[in-house]
C-alpha atoms as a PDB file:
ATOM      1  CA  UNK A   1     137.101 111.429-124.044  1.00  0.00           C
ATOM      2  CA  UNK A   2     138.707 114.947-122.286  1.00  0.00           C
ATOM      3  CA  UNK A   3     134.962 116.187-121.990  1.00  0.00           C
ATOM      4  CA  UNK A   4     132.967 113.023-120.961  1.00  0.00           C
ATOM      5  CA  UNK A   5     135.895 112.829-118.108  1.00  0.00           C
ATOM      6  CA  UNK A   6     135.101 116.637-117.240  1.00  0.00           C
ATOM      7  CA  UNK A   7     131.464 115.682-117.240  1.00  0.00           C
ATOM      8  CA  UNK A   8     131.800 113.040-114.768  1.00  0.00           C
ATOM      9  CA  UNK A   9     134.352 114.857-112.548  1.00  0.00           C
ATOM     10  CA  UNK A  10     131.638 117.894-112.275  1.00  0.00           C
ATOM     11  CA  UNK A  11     129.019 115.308-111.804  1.00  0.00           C
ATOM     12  CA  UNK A  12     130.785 113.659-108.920  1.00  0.00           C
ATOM     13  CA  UNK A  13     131.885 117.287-107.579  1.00  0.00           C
ATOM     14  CA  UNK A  14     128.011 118.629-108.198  1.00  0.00           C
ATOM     15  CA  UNK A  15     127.511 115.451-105.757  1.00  0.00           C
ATOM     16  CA  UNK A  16     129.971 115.621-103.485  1.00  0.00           C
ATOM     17  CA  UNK A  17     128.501 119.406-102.801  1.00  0.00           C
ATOM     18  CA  UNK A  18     124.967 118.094-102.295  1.00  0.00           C
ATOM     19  CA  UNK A  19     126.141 115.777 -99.627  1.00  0.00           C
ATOM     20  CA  UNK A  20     128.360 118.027 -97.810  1.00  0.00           C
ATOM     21  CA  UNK A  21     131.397 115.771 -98.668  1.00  0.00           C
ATOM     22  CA  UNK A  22     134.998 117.258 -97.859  1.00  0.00           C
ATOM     23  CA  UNK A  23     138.358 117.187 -98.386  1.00  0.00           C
ATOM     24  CA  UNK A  24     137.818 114.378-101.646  1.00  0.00           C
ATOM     25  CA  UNK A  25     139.525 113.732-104.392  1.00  0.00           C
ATOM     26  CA  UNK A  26     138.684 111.685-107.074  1.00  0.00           C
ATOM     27  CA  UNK A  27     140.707 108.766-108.470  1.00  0.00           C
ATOM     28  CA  UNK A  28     141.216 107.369-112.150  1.00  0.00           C
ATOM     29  CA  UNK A  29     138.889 105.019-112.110  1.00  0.00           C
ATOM     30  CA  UNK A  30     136.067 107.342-110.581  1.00  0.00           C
ATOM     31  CA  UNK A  31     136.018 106.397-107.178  1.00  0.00           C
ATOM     32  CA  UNK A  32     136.326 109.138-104.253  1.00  0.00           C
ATOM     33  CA  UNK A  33     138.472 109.033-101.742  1.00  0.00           C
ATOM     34  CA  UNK A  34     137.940 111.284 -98.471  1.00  0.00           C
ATOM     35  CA  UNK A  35     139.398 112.382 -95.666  1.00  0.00           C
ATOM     36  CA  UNK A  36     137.159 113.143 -94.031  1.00  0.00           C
ATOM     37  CA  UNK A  37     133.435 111.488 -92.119  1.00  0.00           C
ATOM     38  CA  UNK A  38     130.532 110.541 -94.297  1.00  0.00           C
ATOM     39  CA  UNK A  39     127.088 111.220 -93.182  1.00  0.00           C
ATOM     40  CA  UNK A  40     124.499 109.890 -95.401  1.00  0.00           C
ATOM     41  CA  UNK A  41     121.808 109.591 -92.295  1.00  0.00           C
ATOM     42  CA  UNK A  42     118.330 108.997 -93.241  1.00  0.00           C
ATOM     43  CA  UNK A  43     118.372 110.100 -97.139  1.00  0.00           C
ATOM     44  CA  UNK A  44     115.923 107.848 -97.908  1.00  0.00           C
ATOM     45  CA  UNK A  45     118.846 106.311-100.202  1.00  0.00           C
ATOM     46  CA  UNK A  46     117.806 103.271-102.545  1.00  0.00           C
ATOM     47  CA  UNK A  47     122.092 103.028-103.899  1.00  0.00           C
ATOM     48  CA  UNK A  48     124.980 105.262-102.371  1.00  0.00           C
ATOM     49  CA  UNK A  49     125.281 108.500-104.224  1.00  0.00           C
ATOM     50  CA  UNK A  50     128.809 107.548-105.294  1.00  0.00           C
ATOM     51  CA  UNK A  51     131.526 104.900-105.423  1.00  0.00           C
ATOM     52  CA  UNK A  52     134.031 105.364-102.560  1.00  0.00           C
ATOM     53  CA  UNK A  53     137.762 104.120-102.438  1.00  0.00           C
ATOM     54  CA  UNK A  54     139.374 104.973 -99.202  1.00  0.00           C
ATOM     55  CA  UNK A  55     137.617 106.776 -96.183  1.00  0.00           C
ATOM     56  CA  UNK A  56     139.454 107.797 -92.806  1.00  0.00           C
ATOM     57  CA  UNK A  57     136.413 108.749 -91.447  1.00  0.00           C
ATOM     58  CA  UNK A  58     133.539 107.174 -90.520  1.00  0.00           C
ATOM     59  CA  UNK A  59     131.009 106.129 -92.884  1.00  0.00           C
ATOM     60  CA  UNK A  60     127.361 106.412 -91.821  1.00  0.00           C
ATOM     61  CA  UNK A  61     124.475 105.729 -94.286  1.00  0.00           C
ATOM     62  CA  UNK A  62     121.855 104.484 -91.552  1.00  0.00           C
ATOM     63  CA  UNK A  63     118.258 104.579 -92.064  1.00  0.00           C
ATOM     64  CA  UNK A  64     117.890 104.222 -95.582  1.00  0.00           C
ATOM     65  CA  UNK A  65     116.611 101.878 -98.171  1.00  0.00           C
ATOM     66  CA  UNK A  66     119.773 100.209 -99.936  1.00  0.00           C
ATOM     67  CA  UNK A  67     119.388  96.545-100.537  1.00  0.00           C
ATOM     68  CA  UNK A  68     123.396  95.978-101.860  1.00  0.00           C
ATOM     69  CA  UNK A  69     126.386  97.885-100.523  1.00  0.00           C
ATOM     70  CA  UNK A  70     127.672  99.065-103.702  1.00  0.00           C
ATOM     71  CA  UNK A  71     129.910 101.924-103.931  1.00  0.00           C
ATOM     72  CA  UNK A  72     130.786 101.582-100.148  1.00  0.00           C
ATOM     73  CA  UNK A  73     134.858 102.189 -99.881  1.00  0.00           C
ATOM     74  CA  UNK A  74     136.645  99.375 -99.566  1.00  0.00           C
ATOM     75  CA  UNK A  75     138.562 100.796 -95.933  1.00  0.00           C
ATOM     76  CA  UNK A  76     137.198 102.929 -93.171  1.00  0.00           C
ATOM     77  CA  UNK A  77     138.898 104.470 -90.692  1.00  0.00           C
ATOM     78  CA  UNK A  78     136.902 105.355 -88.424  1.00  0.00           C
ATOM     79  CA  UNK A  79     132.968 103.035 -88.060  1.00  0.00           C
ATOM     80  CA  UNK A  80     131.238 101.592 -90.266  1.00  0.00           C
ATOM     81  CA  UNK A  81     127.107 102.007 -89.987  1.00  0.00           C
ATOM     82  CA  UNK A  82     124.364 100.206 -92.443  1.00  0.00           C
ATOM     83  CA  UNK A  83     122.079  99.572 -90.155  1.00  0.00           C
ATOM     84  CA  UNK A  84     118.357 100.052 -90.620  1.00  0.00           C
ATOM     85  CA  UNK A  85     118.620  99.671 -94.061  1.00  0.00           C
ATOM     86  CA  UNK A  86     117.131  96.388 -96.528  1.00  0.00           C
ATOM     87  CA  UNK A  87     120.942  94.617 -96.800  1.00  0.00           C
ATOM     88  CA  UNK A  88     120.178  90.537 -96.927  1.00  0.00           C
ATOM     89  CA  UNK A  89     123.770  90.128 -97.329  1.00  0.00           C
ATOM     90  CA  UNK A  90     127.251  91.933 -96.715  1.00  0.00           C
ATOM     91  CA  UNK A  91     129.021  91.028 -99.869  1.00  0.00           C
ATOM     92  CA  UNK A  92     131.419  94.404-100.957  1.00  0.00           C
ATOM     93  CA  UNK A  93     131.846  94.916 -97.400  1.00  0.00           C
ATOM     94  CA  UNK A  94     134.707  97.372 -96.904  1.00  0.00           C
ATOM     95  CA  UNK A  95     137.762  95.071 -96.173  1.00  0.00           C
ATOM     96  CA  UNK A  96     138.916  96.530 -92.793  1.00  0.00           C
ATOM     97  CA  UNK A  97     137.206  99.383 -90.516  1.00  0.00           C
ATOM     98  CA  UNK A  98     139.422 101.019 -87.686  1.00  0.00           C
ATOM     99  CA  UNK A  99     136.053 102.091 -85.149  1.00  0.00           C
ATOM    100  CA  UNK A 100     132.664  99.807 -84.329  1.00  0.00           C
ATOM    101  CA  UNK A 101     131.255  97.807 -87.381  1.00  0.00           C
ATOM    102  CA  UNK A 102     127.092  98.559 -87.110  1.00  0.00           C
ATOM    103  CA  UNK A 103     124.898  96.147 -89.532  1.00  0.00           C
ATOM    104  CA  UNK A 104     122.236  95.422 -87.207  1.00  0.00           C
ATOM    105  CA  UNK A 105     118.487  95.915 -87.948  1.00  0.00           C
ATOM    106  CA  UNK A 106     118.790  94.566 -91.511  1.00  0.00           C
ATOM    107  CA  UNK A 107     117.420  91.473 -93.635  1.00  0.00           C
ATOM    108  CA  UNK A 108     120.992  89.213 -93.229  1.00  0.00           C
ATOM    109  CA  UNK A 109     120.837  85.772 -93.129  1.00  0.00           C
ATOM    110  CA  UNK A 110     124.535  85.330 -93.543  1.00  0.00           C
ATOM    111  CA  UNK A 111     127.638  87.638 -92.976  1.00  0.00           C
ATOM    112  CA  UNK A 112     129.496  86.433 -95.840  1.00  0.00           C
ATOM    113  CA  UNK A 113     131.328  89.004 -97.374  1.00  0.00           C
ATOM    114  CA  UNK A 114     131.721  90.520 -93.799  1.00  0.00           C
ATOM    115  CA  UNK A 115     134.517  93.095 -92.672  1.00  0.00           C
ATOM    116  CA  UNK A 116     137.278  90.620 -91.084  1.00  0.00           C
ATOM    117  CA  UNK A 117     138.864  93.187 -89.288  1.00  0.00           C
ATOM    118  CA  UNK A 118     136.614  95.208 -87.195  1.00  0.00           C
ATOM    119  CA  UNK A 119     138.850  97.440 -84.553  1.00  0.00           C
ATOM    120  CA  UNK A 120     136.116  98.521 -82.644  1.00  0.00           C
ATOM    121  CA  UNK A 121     132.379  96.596 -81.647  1.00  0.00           C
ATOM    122  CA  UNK A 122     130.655  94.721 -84.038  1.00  0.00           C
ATOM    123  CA  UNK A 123     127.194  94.961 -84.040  1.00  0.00           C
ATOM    124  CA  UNK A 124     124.963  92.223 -86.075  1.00  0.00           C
ATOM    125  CA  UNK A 125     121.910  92.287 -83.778  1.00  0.00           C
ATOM    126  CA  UNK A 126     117.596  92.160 -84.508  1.00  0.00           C
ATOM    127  CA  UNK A 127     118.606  89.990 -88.309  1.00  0.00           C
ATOM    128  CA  UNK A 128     117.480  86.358 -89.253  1.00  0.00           C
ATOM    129  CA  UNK A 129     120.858  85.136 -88.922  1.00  0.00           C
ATOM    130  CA  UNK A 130     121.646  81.432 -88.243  1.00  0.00           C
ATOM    131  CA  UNK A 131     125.024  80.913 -88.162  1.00  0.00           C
ATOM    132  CA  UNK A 132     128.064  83.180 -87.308  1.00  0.00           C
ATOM    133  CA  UNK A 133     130.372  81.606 -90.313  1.00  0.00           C
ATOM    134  CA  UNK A 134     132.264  84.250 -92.021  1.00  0.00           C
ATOM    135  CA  UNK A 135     132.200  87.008 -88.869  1.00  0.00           C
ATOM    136  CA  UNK A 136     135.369  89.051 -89.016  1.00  0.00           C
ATOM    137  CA  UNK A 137     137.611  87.125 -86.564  1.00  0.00           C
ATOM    138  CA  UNK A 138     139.697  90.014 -85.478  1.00  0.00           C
ATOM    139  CA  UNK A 139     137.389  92.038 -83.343  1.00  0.00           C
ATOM    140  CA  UNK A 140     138.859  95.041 -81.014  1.00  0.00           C
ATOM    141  CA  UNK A 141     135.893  95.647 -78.626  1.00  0.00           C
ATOM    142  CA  UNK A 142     132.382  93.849 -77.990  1.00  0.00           C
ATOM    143  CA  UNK A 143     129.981  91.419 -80.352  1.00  0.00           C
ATOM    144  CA  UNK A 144     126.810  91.453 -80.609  1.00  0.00           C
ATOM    145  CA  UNK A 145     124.880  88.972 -82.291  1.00  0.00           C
ATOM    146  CA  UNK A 146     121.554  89.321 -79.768  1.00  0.00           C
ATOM    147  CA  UNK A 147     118.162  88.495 -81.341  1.00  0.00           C
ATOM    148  CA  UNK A 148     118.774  86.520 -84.060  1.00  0.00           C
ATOM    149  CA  UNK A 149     117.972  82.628 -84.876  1.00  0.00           C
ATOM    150  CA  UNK A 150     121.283  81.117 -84.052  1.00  0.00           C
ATOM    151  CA  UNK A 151     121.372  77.549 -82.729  1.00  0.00           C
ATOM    152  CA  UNK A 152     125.203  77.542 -82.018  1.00  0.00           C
ATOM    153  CA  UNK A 153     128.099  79.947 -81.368  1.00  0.00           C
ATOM    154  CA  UNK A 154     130.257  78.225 -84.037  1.00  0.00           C
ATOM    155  CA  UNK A 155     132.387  80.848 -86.341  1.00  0.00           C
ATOM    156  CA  UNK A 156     132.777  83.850 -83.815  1.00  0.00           C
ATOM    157  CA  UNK A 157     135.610  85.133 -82.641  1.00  0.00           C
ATOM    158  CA  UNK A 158     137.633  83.357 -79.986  1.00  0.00           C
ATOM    159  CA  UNK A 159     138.915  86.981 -77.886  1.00  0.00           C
ATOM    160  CA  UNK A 160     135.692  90.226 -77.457  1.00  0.00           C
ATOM    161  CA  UNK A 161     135.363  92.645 -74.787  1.00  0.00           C
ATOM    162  CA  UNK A 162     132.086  91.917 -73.813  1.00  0.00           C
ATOM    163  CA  UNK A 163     129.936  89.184 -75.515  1.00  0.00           C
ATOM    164  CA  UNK A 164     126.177  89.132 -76.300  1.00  0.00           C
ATOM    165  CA  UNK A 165     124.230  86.063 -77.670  1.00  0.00           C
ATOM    166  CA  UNK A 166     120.643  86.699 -75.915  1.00  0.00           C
ATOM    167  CA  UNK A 167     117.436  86.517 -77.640  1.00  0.00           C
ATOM    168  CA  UNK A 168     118.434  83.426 -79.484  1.00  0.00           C
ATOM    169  CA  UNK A 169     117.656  79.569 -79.959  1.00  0.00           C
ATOM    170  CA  UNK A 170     120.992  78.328 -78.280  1.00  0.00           C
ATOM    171  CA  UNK A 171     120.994  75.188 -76.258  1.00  0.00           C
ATOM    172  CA  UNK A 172     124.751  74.847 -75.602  1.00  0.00           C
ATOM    173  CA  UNK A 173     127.633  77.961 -75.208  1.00  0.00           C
ATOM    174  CA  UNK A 174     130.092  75.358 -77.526  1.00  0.00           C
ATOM    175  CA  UNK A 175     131.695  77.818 -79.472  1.00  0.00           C
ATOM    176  CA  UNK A 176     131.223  80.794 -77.754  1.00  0.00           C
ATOM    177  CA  UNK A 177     134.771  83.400 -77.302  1.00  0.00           C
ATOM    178  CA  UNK A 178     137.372  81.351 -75.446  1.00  0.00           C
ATOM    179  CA  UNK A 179     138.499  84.900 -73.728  1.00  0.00           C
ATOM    180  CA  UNK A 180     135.862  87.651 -73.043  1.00  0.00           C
ATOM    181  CA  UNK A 181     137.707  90.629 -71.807  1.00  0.00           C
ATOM    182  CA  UNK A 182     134.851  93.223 -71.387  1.00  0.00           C
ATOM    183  CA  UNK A 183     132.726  93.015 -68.296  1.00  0.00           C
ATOM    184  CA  UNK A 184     129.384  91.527 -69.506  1.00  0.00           C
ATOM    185  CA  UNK A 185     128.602  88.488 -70.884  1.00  0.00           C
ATOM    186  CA  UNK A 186     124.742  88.091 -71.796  1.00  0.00           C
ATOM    187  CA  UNK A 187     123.240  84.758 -72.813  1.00  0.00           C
ATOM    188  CA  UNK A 188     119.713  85.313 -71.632  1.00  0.00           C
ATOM    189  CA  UNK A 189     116.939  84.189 -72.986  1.00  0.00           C
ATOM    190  CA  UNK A 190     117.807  81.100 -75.394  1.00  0.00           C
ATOM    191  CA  UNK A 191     117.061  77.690 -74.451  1.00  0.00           C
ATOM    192  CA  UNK A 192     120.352  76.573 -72.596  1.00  0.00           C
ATOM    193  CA  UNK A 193     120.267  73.288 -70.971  1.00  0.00           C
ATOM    194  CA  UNK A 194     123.943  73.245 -70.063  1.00  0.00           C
ATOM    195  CA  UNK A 195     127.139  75.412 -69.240  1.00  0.00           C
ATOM    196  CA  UNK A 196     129.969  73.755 -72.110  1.00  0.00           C
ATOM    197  CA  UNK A 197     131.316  76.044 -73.742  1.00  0.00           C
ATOM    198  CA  UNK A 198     131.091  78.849 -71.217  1.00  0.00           C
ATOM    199  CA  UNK A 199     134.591  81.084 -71.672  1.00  0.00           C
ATOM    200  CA  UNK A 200     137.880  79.812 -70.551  1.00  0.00           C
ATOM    201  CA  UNK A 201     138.675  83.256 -69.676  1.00  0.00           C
ATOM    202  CA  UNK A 202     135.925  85.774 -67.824  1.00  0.00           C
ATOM    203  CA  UNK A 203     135.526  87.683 -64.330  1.00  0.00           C
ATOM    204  CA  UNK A 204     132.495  89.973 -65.107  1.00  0.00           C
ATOM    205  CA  UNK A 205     128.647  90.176 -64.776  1.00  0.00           C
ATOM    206  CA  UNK A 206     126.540  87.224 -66.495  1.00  0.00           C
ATOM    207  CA  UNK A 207     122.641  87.664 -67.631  1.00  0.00           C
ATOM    208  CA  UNK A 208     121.419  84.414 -68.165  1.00  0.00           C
ATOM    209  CA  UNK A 209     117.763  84.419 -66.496  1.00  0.00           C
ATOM    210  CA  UNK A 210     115.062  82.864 -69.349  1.00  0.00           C
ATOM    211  CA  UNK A 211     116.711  79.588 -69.658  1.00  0.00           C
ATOM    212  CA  UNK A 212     116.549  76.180 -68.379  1.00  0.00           C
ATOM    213  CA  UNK A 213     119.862  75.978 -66.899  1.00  0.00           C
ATOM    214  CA  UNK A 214     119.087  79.186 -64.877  1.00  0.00           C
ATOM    215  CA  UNK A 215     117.786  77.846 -61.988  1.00  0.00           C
ATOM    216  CA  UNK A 216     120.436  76.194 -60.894  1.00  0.00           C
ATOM    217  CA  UNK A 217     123.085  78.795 -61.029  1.00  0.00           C
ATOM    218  CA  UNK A 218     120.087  80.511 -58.893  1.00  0.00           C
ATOM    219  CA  UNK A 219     121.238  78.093 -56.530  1.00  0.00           C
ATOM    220  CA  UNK A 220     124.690  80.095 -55.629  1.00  0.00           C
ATOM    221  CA  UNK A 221     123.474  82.384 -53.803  1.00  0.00           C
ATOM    222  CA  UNK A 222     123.316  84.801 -56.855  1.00  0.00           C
ATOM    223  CA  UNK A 223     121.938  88.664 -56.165  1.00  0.00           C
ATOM    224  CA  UNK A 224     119.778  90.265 -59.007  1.00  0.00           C
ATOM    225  CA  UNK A 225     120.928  92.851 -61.214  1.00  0.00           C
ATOM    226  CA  UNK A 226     118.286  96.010 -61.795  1.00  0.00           C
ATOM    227  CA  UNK A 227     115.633  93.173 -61.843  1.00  0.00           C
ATOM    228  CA  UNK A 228     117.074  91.751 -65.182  1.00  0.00           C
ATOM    229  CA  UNK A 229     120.215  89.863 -65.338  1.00  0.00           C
ATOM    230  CA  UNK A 230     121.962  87.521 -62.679  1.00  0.00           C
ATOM    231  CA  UNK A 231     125.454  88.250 -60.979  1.00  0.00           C
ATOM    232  CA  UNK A 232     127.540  85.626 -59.896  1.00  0.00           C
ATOM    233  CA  UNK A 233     130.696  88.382 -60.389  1.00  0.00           C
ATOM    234  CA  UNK A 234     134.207  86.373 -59.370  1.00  0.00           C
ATOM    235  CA  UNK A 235     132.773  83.049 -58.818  1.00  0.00           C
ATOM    236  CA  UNK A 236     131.101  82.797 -61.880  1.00  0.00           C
ATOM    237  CA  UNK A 237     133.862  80.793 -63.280  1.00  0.00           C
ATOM    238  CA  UNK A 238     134.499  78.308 -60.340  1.00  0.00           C
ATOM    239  CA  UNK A 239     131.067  77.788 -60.410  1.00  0.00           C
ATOM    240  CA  UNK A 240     130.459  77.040 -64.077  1.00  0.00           C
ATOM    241  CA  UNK A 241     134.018  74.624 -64.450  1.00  0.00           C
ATOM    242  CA  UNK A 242     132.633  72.796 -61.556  1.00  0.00           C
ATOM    243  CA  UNK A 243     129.397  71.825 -62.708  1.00  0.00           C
ATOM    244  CA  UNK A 244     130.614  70.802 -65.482  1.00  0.00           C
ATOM    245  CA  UNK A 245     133.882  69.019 -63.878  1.00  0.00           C
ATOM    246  CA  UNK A 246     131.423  67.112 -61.384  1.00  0.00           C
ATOM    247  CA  UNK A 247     129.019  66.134 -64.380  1.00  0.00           C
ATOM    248  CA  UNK A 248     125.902  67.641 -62.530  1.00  0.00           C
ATOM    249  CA  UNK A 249     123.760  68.056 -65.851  1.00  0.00           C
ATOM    250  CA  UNK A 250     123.437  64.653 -67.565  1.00  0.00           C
ATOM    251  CA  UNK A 251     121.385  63.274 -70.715  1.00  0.00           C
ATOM    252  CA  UNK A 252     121.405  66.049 -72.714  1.00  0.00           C
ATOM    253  CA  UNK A 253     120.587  69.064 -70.050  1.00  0.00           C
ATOM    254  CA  UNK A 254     117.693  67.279 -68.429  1.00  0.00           C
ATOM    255  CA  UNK A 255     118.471  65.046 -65.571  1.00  0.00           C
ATOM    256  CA  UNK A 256     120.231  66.843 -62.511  1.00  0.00           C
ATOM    257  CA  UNK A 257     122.569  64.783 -60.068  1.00  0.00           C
ATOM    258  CA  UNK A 258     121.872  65.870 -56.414  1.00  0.00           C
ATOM    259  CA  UNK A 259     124.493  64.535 -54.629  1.00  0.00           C
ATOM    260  CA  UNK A 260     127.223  65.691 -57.672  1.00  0.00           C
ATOM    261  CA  UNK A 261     125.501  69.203 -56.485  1.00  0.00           C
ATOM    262  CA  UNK A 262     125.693  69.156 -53.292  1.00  0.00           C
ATOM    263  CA  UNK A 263     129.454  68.269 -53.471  1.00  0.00           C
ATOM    264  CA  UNK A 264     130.114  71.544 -55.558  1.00  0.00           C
ATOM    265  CA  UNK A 265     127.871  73.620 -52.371  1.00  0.00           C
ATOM    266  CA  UNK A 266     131.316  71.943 -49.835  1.00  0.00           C
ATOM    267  CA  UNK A 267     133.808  72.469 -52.225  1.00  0.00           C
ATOM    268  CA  UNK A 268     132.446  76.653 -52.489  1.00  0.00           C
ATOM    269  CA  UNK A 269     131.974  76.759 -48.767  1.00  0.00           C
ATOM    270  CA  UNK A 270     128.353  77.602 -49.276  1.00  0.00           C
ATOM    271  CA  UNK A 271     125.543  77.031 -47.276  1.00  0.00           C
ATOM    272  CA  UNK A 272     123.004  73.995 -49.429  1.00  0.00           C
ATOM    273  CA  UNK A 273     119.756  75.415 -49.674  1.00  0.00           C
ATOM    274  CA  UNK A 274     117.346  74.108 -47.440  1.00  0.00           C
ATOM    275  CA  UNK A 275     115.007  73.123 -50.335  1.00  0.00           C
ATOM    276  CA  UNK A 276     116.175  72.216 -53.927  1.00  0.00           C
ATOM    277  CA  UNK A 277     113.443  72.600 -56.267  1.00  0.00           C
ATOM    278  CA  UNK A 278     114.473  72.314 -60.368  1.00  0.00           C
ATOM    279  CA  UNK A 279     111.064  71.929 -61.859  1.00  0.00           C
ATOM    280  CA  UNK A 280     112.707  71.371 -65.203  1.00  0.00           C
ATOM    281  CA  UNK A 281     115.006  68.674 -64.142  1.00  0.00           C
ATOM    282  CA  UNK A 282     114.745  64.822 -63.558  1.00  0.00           C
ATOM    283  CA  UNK A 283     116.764  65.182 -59.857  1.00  0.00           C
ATOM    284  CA  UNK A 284     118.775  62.297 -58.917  1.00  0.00           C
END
């Protein structure tokens, strides 16, 4: 038993030299803790080299080919990055990272087995997911959950920095972070026929152009970002609890009440556009 233990121990070492891996030491039950980063960039990796207990570091393995996150430690200190690589699921997830949490560019139809404490961003962008159940739901900085094929907001976290749901198949914001701290929120390009759900809390920059609704928060007076996204900056808000207050957008997004409108144009102090054209509203 002494010598198959020495064998493994000057495997592990013989592998912990290969990778460049520091300031280790290896634990009963074979794991390897470090402190220290990981970089396991673009190894062309099909499993992780070795099982991991504890890093403080970050823990990079981006741009490879694993399909299961076996042998990933079970904390990180620092971030967390698996993206570009075949994962359809997150199951042996470590269970908390201190930096960003980067899983984007994968297979994942689900984040179940997710980190659920993330103390940076959390990145789960350009995956097939459909639903947002089982996202860590402590989140320090931004989330990202851009081109995907959600339908609803349902499951994030209720408190980001700045929130991104773009490139998706949403028709409402129900669900969406009660309190986004950060100073962008983009919901661009989804099918949005209404504004519930839009955050309780949020003074910032809103992209939102590539939907129905967008036309009529065109309306305000709104000034063009770079050519892309739509600012509305401190009214944004106002704006958004009054047309929902006044009931502007009836029958499920597609019939517009003028006059509830125009009421919301006095109560601003704004000037009513001369001409109100919403060619993908019934205008009453």
């Amino acid at each position: 038993m002494k010598f198959i233990k020495l064998y493994k121990n000057f495997k592990i070492i013989s592998t912990c030299k290969n990778y460049d891996i520091k300031n280790y030491t290896i634990n009963k039950d074979g794991t390897v803790d470090v402190d220290d980063h990981i970089n396991l960039y673009s190894k062309k990796l099909i499993k992780l080299p070795l099982k991991f207990g504890n890093v403080s570091g970050d823990f990079d393995f981006e741009r490879n080919l694993l399909t299961t996150l076996e042998g990933v430690p079970k904390s990180v200190g620092g971030y967390f990055n698996c993206m570009n690589n075949k994962l359809s699921i997150l199951k042996g997830c470590p269970k908390s990272v201190g930096g960003s949490f980067y899983c984007s560019k994968n297979k994942l139809t689900t984040l179940e087995g997710c980190s659920q404490s993330v103390g940076g961003n959390f990145y789960c962008g350009e995956n097939k997911l459909t639903t947002l159940d089982c996202c860590p739901q402590s989140v320090g900085g931004s989330f990202y959950c851009n081109a995907n094929q959600l339908t609803t907001l349902k499951g994030c976290p209720q408190s980001v920095g700045s929130f991104d749901c773009s490139s998706n198949y949403l028709t409402t914001l129900e669900g969406c972070p009660k309190w986004i701290g950060g100073n962008e929120f983009h919901c661009s390009s989804n099918r949005l026929k209404d504004l519930y759900g839009f955050p309780e809390l949020f003074d910032g920059y809103v992209y939102y152009h590539n939907n129905p609704v967008s036309e009529i928060l065109d309306l305000f007076d709104v000034g063009l970002i770079d050519g892309v996204g739509n600012r509305i900056g401190n009214r944004i808000g106002k704006v958004i609890d009054l047309l929902n207050e006044y009931g502007v957008i009836q029958q499920d997004g597609k019939v517009v009440i003028l006059d509830r409108l125009e009421e919301i144009f006095y109560t601003l102090n704004m000037e009513i556009p001369k001409e109100i054209k919403l060619k993908n509203y019934e205008v009453y």
